[in-house]
C-alpha atoms as a PDB file:
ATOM      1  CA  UNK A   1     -33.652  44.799 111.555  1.00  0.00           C
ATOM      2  CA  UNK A   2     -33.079  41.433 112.303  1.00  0.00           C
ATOM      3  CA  UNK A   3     -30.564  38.547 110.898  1.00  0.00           C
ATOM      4  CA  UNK A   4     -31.211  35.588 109.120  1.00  0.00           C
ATOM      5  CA  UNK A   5     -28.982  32.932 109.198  1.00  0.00           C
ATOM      6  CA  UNK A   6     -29.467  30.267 106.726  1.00  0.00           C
ATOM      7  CA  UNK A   7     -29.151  26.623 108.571  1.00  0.00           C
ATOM      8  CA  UNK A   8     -29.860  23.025 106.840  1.00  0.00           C
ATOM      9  CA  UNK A   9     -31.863  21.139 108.343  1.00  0.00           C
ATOM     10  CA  UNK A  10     -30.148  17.828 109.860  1.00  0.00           C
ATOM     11  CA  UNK A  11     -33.188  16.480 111.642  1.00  0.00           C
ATOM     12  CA  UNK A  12     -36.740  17.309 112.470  1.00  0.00           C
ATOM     13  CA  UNK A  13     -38.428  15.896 116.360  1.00  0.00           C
ATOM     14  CA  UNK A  14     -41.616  17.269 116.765  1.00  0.00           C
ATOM     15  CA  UNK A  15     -41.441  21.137 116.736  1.00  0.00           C
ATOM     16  CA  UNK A  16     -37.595  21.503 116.877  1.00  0.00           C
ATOM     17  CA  UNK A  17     -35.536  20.797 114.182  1.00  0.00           C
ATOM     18  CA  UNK A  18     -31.343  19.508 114.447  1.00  0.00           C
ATOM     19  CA  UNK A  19     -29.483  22.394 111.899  1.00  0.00           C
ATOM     20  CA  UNK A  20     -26.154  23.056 111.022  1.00  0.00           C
ATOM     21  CA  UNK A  21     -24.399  26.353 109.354  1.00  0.00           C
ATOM     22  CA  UNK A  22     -20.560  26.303 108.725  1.00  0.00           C
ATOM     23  CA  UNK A  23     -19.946  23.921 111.267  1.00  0.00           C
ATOM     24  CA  UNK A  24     -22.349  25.032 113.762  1.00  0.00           C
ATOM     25  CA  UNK A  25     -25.153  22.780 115.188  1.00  0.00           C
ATOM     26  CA  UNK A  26     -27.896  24.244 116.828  1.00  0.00           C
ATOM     27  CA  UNK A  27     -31.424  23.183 118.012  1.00  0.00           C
ATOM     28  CA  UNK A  28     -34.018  25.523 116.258  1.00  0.00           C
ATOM     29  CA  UNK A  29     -37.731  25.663 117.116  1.00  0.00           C
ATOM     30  CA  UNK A  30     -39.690  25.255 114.267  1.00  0.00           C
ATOM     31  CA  UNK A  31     -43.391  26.972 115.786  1.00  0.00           C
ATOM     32  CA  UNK A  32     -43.212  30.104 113.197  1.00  0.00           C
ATOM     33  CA  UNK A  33     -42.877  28.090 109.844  1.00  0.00           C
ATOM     34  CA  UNK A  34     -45.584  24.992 111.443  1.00  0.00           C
ATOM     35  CA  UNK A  35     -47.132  25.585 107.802  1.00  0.00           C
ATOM     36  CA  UNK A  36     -44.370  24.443 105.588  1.00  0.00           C
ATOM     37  CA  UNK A  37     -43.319  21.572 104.863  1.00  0.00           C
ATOM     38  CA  UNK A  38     -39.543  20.424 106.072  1.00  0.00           C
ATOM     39  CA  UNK A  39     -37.743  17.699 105.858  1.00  0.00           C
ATOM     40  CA  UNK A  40     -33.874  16.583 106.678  1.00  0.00           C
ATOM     41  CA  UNK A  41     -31.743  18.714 103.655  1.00  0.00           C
ATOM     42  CA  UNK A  42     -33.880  22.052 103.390  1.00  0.00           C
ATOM     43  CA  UNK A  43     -32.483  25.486 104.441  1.00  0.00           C
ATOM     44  CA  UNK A  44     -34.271  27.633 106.794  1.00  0.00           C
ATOM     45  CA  UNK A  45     -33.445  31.082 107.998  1.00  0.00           C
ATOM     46  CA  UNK A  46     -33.107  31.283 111.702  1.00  0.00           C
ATOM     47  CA  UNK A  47     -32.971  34.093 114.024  1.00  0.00           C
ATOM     48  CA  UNK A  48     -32.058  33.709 117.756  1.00  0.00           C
ATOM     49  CA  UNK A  49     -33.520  29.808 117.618  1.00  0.00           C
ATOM     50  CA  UNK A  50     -36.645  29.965 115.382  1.00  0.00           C
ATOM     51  CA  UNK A  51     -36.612  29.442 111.769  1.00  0.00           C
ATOM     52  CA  UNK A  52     -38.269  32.601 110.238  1.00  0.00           C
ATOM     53  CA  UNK A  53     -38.581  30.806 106.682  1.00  0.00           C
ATOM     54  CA  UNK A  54     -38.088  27.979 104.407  1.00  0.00           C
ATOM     55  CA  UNK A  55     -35.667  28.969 101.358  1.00  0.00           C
ATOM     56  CA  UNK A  56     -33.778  27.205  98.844  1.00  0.00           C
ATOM     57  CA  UNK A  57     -30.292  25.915  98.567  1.00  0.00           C
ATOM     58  CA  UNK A  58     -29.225  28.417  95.887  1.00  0.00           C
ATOM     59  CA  UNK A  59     -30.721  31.287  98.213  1.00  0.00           C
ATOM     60  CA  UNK A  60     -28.624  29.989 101.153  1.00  0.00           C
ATOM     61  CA  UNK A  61     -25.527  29.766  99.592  1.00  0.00           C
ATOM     62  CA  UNK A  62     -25.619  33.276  98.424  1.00  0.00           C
ATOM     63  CA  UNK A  63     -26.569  34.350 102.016  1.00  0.00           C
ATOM     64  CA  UNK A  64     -24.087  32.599 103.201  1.00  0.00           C
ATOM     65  CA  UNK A  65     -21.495  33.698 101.533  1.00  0.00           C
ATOM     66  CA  UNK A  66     -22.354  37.395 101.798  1.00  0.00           C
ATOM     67  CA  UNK A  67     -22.376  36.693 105.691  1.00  0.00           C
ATOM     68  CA  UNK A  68     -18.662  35.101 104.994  1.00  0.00           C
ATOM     69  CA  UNK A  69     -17.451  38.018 102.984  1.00  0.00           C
ATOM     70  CA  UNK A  70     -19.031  40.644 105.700  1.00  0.00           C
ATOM     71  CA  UNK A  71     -16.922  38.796 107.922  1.00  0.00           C
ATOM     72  CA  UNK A  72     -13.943  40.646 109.115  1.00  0.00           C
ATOM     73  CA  UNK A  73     -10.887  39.357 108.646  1.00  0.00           C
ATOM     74  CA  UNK A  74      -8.821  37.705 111.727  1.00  0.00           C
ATOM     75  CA  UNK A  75      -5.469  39.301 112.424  1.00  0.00           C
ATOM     76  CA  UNK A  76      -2.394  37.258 112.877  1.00  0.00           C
ATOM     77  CA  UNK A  77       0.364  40.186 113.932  1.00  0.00           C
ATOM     78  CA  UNK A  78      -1.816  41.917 116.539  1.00  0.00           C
ATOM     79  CA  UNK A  79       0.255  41.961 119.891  1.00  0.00           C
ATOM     80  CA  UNK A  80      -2.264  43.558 122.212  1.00  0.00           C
END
């Protein structure tokens, strides 16, 4: 099983696209989804730096938040 994480798209250079996720900018190779067409504000899902697929904004807020809510919360009290 693998995990998607949706990313916008902040800017495309040849085969590697500029993305960002919750604050989080990362370079992601765009070689596995050469056949769609991208531009600077669609939503990919990208596993360990390649985009697996284009999908819409609606779909990438939902993942998004489900990836948010599967989040475990941070402790404040914990002493260790």
């Amino acid at each position: 099983m693998c995990l998607g994480i949706p990313m916008q798209i902040i800017a495309i250079e040849g085969m590697i696209a500029r993305c960002v996720a919750r604050g989080v900018y990362r370079e992601v190779n765009l070689y596995l989804v050469q056949d769609a067409a991208l531009a600077a504000g669609d939503f990919v899902l990208v596993h360990v730096g390649y985009a697996l697929q284009k999908v819409d904004a609606a779909y990438a807020r939902s993942a998004s938040q489900l990836l948010a809510d599967a989040q475990p919360a941070t402790r404040t009290d914990d002493h260790a």
